[in-house]
C-alpha atoms as a PDB file:
ATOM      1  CA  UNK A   1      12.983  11.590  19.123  1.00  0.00           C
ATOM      2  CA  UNK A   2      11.078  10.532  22.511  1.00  0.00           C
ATOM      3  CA  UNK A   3      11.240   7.425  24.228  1.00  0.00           C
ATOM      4  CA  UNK A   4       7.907   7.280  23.930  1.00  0.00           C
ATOM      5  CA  UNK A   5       8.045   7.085  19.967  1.00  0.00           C
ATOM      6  CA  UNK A   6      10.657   4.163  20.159  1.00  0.00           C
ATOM      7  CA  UNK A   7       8.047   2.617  21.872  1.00  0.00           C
ATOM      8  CA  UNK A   8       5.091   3.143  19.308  1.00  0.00           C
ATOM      9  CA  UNK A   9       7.586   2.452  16.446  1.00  0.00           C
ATOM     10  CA  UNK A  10       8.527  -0.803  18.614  1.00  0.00           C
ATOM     11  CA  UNK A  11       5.198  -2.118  18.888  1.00  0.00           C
ATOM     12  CA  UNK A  12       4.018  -1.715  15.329  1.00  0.00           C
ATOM     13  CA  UNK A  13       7.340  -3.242  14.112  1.00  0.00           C
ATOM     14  CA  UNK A  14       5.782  -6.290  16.583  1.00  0.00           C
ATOM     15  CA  UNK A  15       2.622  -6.240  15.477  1.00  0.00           C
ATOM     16  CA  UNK A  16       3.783  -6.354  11.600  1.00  0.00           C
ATOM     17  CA  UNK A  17       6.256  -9.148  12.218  1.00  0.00           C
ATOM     18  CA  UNK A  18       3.448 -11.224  14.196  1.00  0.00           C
ATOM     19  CA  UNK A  19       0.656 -10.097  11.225  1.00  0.00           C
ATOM     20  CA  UNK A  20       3.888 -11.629   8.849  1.00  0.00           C
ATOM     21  CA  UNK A  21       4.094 -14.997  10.799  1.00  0.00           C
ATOM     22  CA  UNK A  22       0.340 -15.320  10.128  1.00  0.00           C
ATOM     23  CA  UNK A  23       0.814 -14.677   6.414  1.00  0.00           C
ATOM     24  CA  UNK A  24       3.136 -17.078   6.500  1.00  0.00           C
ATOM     25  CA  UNK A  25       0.634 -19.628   7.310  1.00  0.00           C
ATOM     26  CA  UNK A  26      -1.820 -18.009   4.626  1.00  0.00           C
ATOM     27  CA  UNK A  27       0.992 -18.751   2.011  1.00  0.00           C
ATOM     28  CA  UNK A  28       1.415 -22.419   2.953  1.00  0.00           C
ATOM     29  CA  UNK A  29      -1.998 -23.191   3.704  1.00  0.00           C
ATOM     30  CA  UNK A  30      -4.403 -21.704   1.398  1.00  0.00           C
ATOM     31  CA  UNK A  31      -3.234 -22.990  -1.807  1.00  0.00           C
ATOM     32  CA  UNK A  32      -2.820 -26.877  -0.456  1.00  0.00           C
ATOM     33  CA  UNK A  33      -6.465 -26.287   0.710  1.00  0.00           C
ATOM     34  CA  UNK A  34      -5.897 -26.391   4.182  1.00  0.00           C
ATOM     35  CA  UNK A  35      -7.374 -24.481   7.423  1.00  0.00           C
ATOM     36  CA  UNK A  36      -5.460 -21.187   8.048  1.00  0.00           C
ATOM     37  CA  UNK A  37      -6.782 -21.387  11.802  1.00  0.00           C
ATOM     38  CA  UNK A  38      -6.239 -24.568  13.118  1.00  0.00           C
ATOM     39  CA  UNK A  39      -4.054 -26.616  13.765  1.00  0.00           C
ATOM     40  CA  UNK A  40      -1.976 -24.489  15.412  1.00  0.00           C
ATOM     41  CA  UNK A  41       1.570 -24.321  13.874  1.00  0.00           C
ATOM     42  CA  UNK A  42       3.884 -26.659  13.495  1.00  0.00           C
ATOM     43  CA  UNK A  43       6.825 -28.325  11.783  1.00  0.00           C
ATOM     44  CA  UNK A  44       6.122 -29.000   8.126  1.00  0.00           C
ATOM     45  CA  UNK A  45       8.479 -32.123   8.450  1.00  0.00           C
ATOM     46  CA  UNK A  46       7.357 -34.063  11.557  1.00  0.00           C
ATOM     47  CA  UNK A  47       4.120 -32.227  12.290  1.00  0.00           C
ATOM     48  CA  UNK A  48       5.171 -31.345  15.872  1.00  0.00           C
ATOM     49  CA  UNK A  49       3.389 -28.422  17.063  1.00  0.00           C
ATOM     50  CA  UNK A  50       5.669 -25.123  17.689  1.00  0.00           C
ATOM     51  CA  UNK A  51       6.016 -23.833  21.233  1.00  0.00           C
ATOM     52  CA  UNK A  52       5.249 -20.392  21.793  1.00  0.00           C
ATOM     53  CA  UNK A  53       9.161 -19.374  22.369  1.00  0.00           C
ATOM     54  CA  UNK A  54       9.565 -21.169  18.707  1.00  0.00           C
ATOM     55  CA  UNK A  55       6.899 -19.469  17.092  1.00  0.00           C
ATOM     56  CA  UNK A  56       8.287 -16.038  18.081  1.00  0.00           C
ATOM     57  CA  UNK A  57       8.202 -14.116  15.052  1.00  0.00           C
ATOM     58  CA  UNK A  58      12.110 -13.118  13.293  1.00  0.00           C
ATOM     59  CA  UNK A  59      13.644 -14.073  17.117  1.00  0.00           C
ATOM     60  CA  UNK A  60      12.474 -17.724  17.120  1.00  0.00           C
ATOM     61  CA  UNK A  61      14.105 -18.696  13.719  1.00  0.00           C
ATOM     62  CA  UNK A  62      17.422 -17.270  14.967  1.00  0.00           C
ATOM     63  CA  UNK A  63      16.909 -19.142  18.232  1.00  0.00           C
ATOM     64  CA  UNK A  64      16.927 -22.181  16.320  1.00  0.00           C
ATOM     65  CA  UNK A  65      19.436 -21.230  13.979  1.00  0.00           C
ATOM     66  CA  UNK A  66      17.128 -21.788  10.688  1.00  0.00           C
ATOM     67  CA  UNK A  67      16.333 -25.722  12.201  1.00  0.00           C
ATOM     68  CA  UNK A  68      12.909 -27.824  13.511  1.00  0.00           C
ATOM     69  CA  UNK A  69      13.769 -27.948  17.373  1.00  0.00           C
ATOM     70  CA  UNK A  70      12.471 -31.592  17.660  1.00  0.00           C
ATOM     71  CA  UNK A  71      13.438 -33.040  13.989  1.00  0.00           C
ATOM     72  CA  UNK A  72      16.599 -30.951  12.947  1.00  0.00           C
ATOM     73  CA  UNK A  73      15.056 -30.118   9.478  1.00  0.00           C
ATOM     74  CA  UNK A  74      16.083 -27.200   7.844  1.00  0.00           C
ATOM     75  CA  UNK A  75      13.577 -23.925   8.181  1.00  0.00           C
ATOM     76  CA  UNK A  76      13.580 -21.508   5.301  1.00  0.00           C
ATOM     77  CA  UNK A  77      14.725 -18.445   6.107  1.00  0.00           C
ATOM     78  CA  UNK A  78      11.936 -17.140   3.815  1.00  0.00           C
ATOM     79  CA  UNK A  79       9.943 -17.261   6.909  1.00  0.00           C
ATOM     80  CA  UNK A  80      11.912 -14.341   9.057  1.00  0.00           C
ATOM     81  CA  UNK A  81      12.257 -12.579   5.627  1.00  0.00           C
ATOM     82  CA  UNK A  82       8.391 -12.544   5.064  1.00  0.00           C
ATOM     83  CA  UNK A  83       8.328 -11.585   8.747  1.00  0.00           C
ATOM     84  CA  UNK A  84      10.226  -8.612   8.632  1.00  0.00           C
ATOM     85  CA  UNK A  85       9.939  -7.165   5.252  1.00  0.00           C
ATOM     86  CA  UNK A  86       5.830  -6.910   6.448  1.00  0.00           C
ATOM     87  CA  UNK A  87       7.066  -5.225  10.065  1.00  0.00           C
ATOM     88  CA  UNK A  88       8.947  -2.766   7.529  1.00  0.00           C
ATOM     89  CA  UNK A  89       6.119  -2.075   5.224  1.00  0.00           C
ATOM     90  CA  UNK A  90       3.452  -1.515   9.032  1.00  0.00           C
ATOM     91  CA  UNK A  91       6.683   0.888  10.003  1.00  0.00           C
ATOM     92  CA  UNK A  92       6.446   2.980   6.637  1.00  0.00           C
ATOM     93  CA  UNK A  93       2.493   2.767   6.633  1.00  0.00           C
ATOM     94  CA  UNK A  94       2.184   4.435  10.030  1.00  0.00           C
ATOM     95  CA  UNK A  95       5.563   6.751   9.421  1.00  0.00           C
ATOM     96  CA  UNK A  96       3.290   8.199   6.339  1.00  0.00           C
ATOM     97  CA  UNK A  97      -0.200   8.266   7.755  1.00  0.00           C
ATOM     98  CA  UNK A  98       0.197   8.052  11.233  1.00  0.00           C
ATOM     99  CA  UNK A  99      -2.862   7.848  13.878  1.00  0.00           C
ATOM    100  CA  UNK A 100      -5.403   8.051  11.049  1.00  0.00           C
ATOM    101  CA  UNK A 101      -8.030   5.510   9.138  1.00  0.00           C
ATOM    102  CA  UNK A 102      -5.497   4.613   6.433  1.00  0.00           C
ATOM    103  CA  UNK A 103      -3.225   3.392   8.820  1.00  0.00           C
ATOM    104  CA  UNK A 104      -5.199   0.205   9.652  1.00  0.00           C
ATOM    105  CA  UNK A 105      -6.349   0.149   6.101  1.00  0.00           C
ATOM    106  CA  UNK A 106      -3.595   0.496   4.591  1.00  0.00           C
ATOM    107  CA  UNK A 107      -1.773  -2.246   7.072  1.00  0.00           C
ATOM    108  CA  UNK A 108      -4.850  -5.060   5.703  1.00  0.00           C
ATOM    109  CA  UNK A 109      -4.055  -3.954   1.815  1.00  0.00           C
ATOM    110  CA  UNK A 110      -0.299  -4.518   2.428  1.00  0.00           C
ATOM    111  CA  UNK A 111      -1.164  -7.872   4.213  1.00  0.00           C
ATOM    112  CA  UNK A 112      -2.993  -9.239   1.021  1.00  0.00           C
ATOM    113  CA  UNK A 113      -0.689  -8.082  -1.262  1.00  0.00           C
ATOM    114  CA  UNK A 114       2.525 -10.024   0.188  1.00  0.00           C
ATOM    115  CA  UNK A 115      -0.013 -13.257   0.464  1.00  0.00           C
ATOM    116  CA  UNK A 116      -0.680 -12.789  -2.762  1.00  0.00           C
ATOM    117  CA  UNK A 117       2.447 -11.923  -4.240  1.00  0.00           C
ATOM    118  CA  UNK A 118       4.464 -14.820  -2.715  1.00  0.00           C
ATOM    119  CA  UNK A 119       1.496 -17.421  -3.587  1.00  0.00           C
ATOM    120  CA  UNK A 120       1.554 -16.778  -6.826  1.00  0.00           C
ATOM    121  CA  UNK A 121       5.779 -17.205  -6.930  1.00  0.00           C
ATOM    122  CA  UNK A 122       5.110 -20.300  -5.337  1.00  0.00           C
ATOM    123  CA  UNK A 123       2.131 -22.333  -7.351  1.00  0.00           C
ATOM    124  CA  UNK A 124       1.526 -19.582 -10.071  1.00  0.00           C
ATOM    125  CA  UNK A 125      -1.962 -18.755  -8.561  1.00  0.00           C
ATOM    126  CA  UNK A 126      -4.108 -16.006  -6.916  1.00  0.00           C
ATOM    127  CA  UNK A 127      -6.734 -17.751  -4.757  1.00  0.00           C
ATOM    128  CA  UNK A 128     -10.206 -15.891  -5.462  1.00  0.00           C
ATOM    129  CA  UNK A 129     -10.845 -15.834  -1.496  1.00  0.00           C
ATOM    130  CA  UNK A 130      -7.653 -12.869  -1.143  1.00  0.00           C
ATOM    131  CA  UNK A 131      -8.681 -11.140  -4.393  1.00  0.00           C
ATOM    132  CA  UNK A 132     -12.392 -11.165  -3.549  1.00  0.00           C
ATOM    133  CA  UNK A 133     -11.354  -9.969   0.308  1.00  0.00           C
ATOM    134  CA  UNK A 134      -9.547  -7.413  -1.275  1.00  0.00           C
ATOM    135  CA  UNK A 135     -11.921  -5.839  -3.765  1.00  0.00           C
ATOM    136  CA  UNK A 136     -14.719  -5.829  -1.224  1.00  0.00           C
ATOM    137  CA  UNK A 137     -12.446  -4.328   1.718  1.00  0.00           C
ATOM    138  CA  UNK A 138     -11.092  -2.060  -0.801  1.00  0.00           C
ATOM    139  CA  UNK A 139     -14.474  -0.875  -1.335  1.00  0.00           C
ATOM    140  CA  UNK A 140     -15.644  -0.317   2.338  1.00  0.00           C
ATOM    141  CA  UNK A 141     -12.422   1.664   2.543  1.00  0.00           C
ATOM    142  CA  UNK A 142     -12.632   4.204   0.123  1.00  0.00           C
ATOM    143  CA  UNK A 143     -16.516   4.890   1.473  1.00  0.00           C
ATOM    144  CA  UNK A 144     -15.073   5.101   4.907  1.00  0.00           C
ATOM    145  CA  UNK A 145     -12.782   7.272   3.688  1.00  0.00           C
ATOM    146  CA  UNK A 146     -15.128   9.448   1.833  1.00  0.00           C
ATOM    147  CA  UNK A 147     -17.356   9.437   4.738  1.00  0.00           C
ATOM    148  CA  UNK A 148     -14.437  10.727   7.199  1.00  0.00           C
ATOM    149  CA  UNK A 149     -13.858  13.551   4.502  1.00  0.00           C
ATOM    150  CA  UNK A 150     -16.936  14.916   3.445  1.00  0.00           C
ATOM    151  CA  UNK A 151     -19.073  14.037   6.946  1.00  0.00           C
ATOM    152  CA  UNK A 152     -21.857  13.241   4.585  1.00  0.00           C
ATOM    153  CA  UNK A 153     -23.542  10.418   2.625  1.00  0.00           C
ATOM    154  CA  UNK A 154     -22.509  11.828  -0.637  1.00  0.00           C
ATOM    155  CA  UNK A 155     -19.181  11.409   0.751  1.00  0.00           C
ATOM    156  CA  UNK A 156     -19.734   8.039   1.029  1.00  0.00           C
ATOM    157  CA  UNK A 157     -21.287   7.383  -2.442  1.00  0.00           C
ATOM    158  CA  UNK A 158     -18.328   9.439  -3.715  1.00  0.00           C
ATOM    159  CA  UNK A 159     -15.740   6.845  -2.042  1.00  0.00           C
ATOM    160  CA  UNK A 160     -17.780   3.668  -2.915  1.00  0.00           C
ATOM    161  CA  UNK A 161     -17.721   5.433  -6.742  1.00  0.00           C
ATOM    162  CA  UNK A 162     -13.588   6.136  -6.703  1.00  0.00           C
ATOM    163  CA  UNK A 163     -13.653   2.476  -5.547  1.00  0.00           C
ATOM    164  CA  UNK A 164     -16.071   0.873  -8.001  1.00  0.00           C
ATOM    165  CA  UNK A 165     -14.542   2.598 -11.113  1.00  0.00           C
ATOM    166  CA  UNK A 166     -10.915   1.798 -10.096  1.00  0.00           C
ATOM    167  CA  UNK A 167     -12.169  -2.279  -9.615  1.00  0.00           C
ATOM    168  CA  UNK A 168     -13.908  -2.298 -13.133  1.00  0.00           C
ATOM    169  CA  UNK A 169     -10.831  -0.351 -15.061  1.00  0.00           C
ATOM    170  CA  UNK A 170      -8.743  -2.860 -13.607  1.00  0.00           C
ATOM    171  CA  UNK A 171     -10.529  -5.832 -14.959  1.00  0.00           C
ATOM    172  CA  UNK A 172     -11.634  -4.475 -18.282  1.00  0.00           C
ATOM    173  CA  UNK A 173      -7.923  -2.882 -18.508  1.00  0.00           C
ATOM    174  CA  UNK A 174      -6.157  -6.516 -17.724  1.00  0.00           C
ATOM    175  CA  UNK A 175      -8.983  -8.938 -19.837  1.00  0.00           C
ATOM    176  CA  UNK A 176      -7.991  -6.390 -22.834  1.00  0.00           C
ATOM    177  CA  UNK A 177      -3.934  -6.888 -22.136  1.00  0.00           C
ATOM    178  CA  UNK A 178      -4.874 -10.672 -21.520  1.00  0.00           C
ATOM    179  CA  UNK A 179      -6.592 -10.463 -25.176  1.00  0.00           C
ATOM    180  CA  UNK A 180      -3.974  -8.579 -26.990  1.00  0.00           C
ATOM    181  CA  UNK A 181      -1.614 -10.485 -25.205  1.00  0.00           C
ATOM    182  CA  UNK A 182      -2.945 -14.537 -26.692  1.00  0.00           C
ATOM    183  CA  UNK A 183      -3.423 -12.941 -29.959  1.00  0.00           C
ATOM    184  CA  UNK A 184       0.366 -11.808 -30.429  1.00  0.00           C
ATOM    185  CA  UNK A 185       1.791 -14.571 -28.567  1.00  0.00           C
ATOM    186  CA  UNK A 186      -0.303 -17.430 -29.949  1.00  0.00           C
ATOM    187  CA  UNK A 187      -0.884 -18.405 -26.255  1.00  0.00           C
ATOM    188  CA  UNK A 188      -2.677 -17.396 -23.253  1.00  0.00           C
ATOM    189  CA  UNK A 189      -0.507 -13.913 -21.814  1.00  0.00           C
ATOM    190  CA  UNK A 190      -2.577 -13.376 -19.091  1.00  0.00           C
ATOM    191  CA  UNK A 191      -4.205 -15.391 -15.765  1.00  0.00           C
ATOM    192  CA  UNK A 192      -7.734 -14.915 -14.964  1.00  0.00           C
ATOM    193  CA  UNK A 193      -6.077 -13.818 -10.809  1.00  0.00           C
ATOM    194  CA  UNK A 194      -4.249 -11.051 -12.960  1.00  0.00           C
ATOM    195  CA  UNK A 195      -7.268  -9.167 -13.284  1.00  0.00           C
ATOM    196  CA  UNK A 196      -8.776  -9.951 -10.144  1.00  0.00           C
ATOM    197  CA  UNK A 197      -5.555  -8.459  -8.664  1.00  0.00           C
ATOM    198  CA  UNK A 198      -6.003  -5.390 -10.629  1.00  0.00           C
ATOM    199  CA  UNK A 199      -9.276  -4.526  -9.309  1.00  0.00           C
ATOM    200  CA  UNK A 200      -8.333  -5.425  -6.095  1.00  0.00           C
ATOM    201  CA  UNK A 201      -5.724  -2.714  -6.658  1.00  0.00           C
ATOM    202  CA  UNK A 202      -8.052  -0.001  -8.691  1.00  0.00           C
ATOM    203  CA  UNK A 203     -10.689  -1.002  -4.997  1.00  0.00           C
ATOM    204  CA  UNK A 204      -7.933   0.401  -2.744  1.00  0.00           C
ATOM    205  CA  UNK A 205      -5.885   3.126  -4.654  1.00  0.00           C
ATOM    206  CA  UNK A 206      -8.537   4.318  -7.649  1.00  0.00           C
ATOM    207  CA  UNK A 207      -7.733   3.990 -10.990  1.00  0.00           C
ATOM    208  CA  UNK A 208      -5.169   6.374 -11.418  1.00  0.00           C
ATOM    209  CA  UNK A 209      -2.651   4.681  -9.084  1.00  0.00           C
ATOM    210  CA  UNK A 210      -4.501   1.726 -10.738  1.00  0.00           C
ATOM    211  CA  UNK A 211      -2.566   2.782 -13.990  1.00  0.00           C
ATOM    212  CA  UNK A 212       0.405   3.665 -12.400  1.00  0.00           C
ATOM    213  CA  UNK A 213       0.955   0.101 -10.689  1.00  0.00           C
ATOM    214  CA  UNK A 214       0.079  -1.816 -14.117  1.00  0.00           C
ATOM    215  CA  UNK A 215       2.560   0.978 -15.728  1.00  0.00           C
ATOM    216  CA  UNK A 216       5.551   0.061 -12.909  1.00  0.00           C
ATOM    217  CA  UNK A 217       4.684  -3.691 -13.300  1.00  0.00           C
ATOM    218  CA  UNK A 218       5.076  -3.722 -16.564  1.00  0.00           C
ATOM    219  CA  UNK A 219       8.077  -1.599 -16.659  1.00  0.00           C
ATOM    220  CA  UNK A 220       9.010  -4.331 -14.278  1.00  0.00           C
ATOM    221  CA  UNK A 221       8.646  -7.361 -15.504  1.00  0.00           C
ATOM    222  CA  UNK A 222       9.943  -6.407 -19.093  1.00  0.00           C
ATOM    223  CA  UNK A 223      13.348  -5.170 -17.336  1.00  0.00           C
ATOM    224  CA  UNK A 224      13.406  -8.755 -14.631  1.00  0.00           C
ATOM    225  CA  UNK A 225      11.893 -10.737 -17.270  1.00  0.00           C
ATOM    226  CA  UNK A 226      14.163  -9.876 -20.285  1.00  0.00           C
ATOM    227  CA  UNK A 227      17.296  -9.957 -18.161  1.00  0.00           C
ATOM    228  CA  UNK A 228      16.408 -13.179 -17.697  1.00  0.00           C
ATOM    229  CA  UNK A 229      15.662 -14.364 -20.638  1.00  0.00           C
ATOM    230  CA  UNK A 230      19.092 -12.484 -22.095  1.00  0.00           C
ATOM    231  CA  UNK A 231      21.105 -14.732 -19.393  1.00  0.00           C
ATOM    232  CA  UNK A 232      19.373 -18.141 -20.073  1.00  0.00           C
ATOM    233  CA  UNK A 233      17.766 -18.216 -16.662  1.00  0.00           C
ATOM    234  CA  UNK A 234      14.372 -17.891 -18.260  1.00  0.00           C
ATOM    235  CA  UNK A 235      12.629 -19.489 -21.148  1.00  0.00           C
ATOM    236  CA  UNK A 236      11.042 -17.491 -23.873  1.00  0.00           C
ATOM    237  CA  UNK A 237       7.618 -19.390 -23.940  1.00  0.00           C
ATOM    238  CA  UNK A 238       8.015 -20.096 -20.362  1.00  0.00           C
ATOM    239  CA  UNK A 239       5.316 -18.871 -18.145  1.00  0.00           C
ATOM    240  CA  UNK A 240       6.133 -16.293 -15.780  1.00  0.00           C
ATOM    241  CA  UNK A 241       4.172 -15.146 -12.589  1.00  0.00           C
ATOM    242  CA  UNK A 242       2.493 -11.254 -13.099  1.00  0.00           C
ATOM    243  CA  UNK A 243       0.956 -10.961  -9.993  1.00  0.00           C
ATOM    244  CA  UNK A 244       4.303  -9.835  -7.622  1.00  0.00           C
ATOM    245  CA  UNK A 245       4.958  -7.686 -10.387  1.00  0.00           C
ATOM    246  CA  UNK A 246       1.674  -6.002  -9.917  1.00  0.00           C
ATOM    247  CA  UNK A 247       2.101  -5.626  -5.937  1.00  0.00           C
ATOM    248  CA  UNK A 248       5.595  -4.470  -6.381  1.00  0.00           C
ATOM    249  CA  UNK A 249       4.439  -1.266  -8.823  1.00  0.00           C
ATOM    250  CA  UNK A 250       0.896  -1.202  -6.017  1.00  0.00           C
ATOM    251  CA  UNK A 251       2.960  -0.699  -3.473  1.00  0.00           C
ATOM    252  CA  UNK A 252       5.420   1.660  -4.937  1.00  0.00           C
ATOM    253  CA  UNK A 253       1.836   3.567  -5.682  1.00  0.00           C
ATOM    254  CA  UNK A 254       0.953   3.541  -2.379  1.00  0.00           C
ATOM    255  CA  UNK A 255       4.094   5.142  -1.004  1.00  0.00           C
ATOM    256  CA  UNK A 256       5.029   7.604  -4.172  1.00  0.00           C
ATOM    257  CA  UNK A 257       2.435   6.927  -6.256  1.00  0.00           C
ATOM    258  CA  UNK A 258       1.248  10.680  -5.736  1.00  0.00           C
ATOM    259  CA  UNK A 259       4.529  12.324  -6.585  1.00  0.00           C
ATOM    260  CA  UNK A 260       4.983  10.666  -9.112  1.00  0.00           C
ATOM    261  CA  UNK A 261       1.668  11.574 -10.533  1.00  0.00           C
ATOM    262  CA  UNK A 262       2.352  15.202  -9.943  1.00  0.00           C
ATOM    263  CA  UNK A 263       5.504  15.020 -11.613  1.00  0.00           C
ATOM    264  CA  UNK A 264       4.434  13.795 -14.727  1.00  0.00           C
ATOM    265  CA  UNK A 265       1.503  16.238 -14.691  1.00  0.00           C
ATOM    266  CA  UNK A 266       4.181  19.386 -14.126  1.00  0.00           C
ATOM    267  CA  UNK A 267       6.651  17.646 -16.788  1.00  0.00           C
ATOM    268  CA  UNK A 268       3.577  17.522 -19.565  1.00  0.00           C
ATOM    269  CA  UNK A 269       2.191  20.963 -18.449  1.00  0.00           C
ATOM    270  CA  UNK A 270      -0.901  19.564 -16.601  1.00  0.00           C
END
């Protein structure tokens, strides 16, 4: 390996940690209602604003050693982690696509998912403005993308389609699991975001990777979920965020979701 490719790896590691200290802001901000643009940042605590040198994304929190430079208050190191796991997912984005469109789509469908995932952890909620970015910029993906491919407008129509059916499958797919759900349980199973999530996900990845994430999630949640409940740390009626669950199977669709596919076609004899 070149210098040169230390350098390109280098700079989208960079530019994924910076994207993650904006998320970060997106997390705190959009669900107390707040402006994601201004003010600039600054210490949740006393309010100063950050210097550029603190606001260095990953470095500045080890600078400080996890504290607020003017008010000593303690930093969560959630921030650095948020910070680098999204410079690790831009890494393995452009490691599998490289210098082509999905690249920069694929870095925007990763962003949303994290903000979504970690919103809903934190206030059990998937603010319509992400899941309503997503679904839309899912769409003008996959008609990019069929435009790049076929050089043609039916190219186009056929992305917009792959799109279109992947968003509906995932709502119809998710209000029916949300139905079954309240009628076994005797109490509402599944958020309205769920959904919205799911055709956010069907948008980007079409509805067979749409399957495969809900498959994974569930898989998921019912291994996470009933550990928990088998050690006490986790209530039986308790209610019990879906949503990271469903970007932790998207994302595993994203990056194996194909071989996986074609191994379960070759194991049934497709």
């Amino acid at each position: 390996m070149d210098g040169s490719a230390f350098l390109i790896y280098g700079l989208v590691i960079s530019f994924g940690a910076a994207i993650g200290s904006f998320l970060n802001v997106v997390i705190y901000r959009l669900p107390a209602g707040l402006s994601v643009l201004w003010p600039p940042s600054r210490c949740p605590d006393c309010h100063t604003q950050l210097r550029i040198y603190d606001n260095v994304p990953i470095l500045g929190w080890l600078w400080l050693r996890g504290r607020c430079r003017y008010c000593q208050t303690t930093i969560s190191p959630r921030y650095p982690l948020v910070e680098a796991l999204t410079a690790g997912l831009f890494l393995l984005v452009f490691l599998i696509f490289g210098y082509q469109l999905q690249t920069l789509g694929y870095w925007l469908f990763v962003s949303l998912l994290i903000s979504l995932a970690l919103i809903d952890l934190d206030v059990m909620l998937l603010p319509n403005p992400l899941t309503q970015t997503g679904v839309i910029t899912g769409l003008l993906f996959q008609g990019a993308l069929g435009w790049l491919i076929n050089q043609q407008p039916a190219g186009l129509a056929e992305g917009l389609i792959t799109g279109f059916l992947g968003a509906v499958i995932g709502i119809w797919l998710f209000d029916l699991i949300g139905f079954a759900g309240s009628l076994a349980l005797k109490q509402t199973a599944m958020g309205g975001g769920d959904g919205k999530l799911a055709a956010m996900i069907g948008a980007w990845l079409g509805w067979p990777l749409l399957l495969l994430s809900t498959f994974l999630a569930c898989f998921a949640g019912a291994v996470i979920g009933g550990g928990g409940i088998l050690l006490g740390l986790i209530g039986r009626r308790q209610p019990i965020p879906f949503g990271p669950y469903l970007v932790l199977g998207a994302l595993l669709s994203l990056f194996v979701g194909e071989s996986m596919l074609s191994a379960y076609r070759q194991w049934v004899g497709l």
